[in-house]
Protein backbone atom coordinates (compact mmCIF):
# COMPACT_ATOMS: atom_id res chain seq x y z
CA UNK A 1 -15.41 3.29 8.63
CA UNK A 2 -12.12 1.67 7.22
CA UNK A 3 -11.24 -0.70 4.69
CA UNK A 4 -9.17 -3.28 3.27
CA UNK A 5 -6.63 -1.48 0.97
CA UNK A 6 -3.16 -2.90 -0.57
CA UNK A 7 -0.67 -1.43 -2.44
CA UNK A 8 1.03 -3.68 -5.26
CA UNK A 9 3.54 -3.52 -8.56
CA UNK A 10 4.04 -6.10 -10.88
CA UNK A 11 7.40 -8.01 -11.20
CA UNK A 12 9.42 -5.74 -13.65
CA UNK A 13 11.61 -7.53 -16.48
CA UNK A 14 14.59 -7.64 -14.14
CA UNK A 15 13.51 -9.87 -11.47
CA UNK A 16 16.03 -12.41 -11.74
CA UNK A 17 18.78 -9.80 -10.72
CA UNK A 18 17.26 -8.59 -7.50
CA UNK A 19 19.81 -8.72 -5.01
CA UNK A 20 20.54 -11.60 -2.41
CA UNK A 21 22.52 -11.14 1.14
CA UNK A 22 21.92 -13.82 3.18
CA UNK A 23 21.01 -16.75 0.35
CA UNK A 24 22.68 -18.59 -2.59
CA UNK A 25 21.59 -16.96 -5.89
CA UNK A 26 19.52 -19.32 -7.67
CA UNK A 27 17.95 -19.04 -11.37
CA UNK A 28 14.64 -17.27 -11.11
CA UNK A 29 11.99 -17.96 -13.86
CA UNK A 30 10.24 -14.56 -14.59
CA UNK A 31 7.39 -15.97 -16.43
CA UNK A 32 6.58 -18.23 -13.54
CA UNK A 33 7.29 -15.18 -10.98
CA UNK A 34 4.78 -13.30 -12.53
CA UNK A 35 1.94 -15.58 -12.55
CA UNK A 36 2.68 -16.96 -9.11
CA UNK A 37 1.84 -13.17 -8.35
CA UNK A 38 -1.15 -12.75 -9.99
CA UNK A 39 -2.25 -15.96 -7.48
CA UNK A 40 -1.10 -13.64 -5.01
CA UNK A 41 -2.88 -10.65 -5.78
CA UNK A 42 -6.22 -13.23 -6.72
CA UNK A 43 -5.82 -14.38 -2.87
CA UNK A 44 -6.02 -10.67 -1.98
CA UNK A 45 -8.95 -9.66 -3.96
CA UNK A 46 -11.05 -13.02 -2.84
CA UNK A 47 -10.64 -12.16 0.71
CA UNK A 48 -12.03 -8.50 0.34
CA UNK A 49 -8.25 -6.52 -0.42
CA UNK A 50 -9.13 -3.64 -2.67
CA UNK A 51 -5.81 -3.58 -4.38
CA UNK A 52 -3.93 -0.72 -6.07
CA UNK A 53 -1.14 -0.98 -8.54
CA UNK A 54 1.74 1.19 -8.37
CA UNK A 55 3.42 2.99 -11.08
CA UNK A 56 5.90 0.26 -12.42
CA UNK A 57 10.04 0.68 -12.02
CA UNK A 58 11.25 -1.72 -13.85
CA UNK A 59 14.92 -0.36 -14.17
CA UNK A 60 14.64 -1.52 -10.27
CA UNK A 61 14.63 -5.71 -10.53
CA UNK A 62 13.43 -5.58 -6.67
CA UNK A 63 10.48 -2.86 -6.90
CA UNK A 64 7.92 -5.81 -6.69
CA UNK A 65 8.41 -5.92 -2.87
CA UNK A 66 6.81 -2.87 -2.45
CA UNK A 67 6.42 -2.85 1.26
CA UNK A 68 10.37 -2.25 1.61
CA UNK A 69 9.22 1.47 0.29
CA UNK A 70 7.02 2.73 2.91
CA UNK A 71 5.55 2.99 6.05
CA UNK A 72 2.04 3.33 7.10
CA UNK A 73 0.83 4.35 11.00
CA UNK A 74 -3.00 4.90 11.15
CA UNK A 75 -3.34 7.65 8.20
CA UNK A 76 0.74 8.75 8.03
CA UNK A 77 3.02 7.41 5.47
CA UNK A 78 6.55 7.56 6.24
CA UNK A 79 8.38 7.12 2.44
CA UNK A 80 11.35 4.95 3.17
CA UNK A 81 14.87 5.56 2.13
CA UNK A 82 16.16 2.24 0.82
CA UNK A 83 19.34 0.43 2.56
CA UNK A 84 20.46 -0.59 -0.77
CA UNK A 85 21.24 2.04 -3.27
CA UNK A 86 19.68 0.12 -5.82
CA UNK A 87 16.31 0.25 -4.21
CA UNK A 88 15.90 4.28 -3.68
CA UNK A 89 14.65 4.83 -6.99
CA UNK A 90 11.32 2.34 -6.45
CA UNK A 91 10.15 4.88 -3.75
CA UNK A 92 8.67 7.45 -5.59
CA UNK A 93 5.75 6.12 -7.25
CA UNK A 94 4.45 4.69 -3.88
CA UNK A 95 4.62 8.05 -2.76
CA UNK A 96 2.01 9.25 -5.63
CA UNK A 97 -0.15 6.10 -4.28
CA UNK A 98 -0.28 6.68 -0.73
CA UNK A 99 -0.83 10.32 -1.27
CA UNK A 100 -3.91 9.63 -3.81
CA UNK A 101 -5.65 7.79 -0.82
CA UNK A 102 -5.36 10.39 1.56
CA UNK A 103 -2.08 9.72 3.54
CA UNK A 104 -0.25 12.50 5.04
CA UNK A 105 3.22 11.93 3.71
CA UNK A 106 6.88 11.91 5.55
CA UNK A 107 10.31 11.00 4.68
CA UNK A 108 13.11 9.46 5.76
CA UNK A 109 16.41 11.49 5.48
CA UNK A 110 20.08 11.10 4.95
CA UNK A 111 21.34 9.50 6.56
CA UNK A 112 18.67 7.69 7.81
CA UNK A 113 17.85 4.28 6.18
CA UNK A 114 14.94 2.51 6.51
CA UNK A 115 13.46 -0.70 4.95
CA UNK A 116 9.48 -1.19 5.52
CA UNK A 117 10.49 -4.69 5.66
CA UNK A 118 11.97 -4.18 8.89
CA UNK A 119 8.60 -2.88 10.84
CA UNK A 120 6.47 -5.01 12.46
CA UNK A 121 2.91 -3.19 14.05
CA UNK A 122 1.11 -5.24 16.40
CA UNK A 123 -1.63 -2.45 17.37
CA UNK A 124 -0.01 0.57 18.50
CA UNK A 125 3.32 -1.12 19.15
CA UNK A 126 6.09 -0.68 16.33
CA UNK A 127 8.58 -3.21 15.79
CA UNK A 128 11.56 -1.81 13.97
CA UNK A 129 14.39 -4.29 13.29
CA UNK A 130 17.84 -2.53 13.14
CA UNK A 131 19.45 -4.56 10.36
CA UNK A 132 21.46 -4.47 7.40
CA UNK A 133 19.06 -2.55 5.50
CA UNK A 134 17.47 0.22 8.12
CA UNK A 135 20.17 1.85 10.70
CA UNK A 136 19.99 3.65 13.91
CA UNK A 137 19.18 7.26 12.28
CA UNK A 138 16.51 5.60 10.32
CA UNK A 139 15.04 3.80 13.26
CA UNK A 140 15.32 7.63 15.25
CA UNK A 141 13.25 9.15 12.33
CA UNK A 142 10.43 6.70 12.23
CA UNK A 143 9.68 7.78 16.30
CA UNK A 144 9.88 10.72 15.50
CA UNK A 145 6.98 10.67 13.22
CA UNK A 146 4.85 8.01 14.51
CA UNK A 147 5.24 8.34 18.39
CA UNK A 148 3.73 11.55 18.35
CA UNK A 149 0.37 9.45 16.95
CA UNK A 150 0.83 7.60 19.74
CA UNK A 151 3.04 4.07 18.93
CA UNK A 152 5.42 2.84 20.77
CA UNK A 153 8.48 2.26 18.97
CA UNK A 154 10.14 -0.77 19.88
CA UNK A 155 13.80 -1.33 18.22
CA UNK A 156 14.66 -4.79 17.36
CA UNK A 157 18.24 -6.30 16.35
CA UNK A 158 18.41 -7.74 12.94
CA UNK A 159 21.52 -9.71 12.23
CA UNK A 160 20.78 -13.27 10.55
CA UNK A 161 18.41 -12.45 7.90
CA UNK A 162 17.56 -9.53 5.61
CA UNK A 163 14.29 -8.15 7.87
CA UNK A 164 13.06 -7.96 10.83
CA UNK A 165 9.93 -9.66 8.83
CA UNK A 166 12.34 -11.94 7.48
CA UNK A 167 12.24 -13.73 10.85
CA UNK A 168 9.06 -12.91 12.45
CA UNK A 169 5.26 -11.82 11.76
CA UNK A 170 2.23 -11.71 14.24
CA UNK A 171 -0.89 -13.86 14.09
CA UNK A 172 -4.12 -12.04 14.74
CA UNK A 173 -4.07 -12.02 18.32
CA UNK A 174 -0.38 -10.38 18.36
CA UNK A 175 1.21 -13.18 19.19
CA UNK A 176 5.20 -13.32 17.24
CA UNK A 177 5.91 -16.18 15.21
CA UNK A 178 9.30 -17.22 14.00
CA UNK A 179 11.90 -19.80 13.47
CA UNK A 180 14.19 -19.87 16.25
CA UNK A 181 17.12 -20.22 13.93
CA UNK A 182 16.24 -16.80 12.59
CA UNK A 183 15.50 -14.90 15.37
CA UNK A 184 18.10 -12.84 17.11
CA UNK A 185 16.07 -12.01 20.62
CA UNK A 186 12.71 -14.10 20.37
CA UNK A 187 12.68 -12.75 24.63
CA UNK A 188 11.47 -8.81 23.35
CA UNK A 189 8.67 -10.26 22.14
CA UNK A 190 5.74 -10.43 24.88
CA UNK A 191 4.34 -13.56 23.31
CA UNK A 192 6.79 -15.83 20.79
CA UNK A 193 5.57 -18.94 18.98
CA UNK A 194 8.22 -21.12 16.94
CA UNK A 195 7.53 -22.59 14.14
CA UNK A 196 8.65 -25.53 11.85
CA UNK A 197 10.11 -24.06 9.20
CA UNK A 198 11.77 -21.01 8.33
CA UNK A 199 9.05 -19.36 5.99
CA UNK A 200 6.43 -21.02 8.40
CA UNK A 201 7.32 -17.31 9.92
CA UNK A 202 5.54 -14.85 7.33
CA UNK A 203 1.69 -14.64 7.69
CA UNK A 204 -0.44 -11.76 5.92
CA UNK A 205 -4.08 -11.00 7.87
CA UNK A 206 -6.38 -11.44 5.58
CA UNK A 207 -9.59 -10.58 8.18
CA UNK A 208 -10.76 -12.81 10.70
CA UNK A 209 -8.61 -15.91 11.36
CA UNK A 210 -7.77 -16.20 7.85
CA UNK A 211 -3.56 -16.21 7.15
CA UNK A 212 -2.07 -15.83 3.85
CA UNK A 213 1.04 -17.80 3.96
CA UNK A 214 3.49 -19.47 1.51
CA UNK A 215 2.56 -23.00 0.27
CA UNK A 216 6.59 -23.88 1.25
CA UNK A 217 5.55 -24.27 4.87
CA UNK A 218 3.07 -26.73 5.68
CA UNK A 219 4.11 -28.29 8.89
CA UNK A 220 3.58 -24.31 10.28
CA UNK A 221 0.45 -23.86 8.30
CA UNK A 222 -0.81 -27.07 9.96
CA UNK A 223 0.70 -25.74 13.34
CA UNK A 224 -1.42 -22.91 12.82
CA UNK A 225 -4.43 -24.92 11.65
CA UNK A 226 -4.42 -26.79 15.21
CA UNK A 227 -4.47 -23.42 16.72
CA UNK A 228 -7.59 -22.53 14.92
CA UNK A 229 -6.39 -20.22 12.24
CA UNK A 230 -7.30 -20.60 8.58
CA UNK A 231 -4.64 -20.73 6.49
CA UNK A 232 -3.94 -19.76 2.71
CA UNK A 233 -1.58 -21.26 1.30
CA UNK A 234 0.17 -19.73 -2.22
CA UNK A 235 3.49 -20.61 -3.98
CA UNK A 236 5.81 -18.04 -4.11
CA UNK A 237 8.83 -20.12 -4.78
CA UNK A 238 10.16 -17.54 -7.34
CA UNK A 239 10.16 -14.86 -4.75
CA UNK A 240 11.25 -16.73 -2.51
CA UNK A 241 14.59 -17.17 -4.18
CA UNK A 242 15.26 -13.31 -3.50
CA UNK A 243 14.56 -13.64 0.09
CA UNK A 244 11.34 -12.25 -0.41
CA UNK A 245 7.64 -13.32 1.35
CA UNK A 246 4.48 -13.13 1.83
CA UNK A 247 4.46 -10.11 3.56
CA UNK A 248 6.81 -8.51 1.31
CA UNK A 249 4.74 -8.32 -1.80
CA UNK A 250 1.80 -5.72 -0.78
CA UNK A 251 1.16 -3.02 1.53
CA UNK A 252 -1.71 -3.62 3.75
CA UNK A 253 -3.67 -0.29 4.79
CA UNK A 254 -6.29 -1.16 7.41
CA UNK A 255 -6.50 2.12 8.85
CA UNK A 256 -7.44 4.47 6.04
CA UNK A 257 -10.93 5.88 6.62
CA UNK A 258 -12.71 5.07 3.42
């Protein structure tokens, strides 16, 4: 029997200096930030997400996008190592929380890099997106710990935003969605769906046809609508500013036997 787990840190005092590559800095307003993720977390919890808070690191402004820390394939964690410097210290207190619910634990090596950000799993197939943030070695690593569980790895280039997930996510029935402008080769994907607006692009399964999705892209939530999904819409506006999403704010474990 599995269940509905997600990893998740609060938004440390530091926020507004998390770093930005491919955006204009803009003024982020912490106290807004944090309750915009409390909505977040509420939209979790109201669609059956046991959640689980990881140790803070608030020395690390970007730790709140905790998926950019790990990996998870069926019960296997695969600790990530960070593309920026800045980000290697927010690893090791999602280490203590995947190990607590019963993950095997790997790591990635130097000098390997590896952002979670930049994995997409659409059943047993891996997307990895070989980016700014997660290079060839680190891409090598992560087959070499989940293929033997039986994924197949797929690597992805990643040069016009931050992650792989930056551009694309997958609705329910595995079908890619994106914004074309994003997307460097929308033709690896078996099935590609564009959408409206940029972060139209990020959808978190909730269960079902539900999709959590930011509140800044309605034309693709209504896209998705049409297509008979269920969409949940939440502002993230504040994260958003650090080229950060939906997806980018938990750690979904679907696969852990409960």
């Amino acid at each position: 029997m599995t269940s509905k787990k997600a990893l998740i840190r609060r938004p440390g005092p530091r926020l507004a200096e998390g770093l930005v590559t491919h955006v204009e800095r803009e003024a982020v307003d912490t106290d807004l930030a944090f309750a915009q993720w409390r909505e977040y977390v509420a939209a979790l919890e109201s669609d059956g997400w046991e959640t689980y808070l990881v140790e803070p690191a608030d020395d690390c402004p970007d730790a709140v996008f905790v998926e950019d820390t790990v990996v998870v394939f069926r019960n296997v964690a695969l600790i990530a190592r960070p593309g920026a410097r800045s980000r290697r210290e927010e690893t090791a207190g999602v280490e203590q929380a995947v190990a607590r619910l019963g993950c095997s634990v790997n790591w990635v090596w130097e000098p390997g890099t590896l952002d979670g950000g930049d994995v997409l799993k659409i059943g047993d197939t891996v997307y990895v997106g070989r980016g700014g943030r997660t290079n060839a070695a680190g891409v090598q690593q992560l087959r070499a710990v989940f293929e033997p569980l039986g994924a197949r790895v797929v690597a992805v280039p990643v040069s016009k935003v931050l992650h792989l997930k930056s551009a694309v996510t997958a609705l329910p029935d595995g079908t890619v969605i994106g914004h074309e402008r994003l997307v460097d080769h929308a033709s690896l994907f078996p099935r590609f769906l564009p959408v409206p607006e940029e972060s139209g692009a990020h959808v978190v399964l909730l269960g079902g046809d539900r999709l959590l999705m930011a509140a800044s892209a309605p034309k693709s939530a209504e896209l998705l609508s049409d297509l008979g999904y269920d969409p949940v819409l939440v502002d993230i506006s504040e994260f958003e500013k650090l080229e950060g999403c939906v997806t980018c704010l938990s750690v979904r474990l679907r696969e852990l036997y409960a």
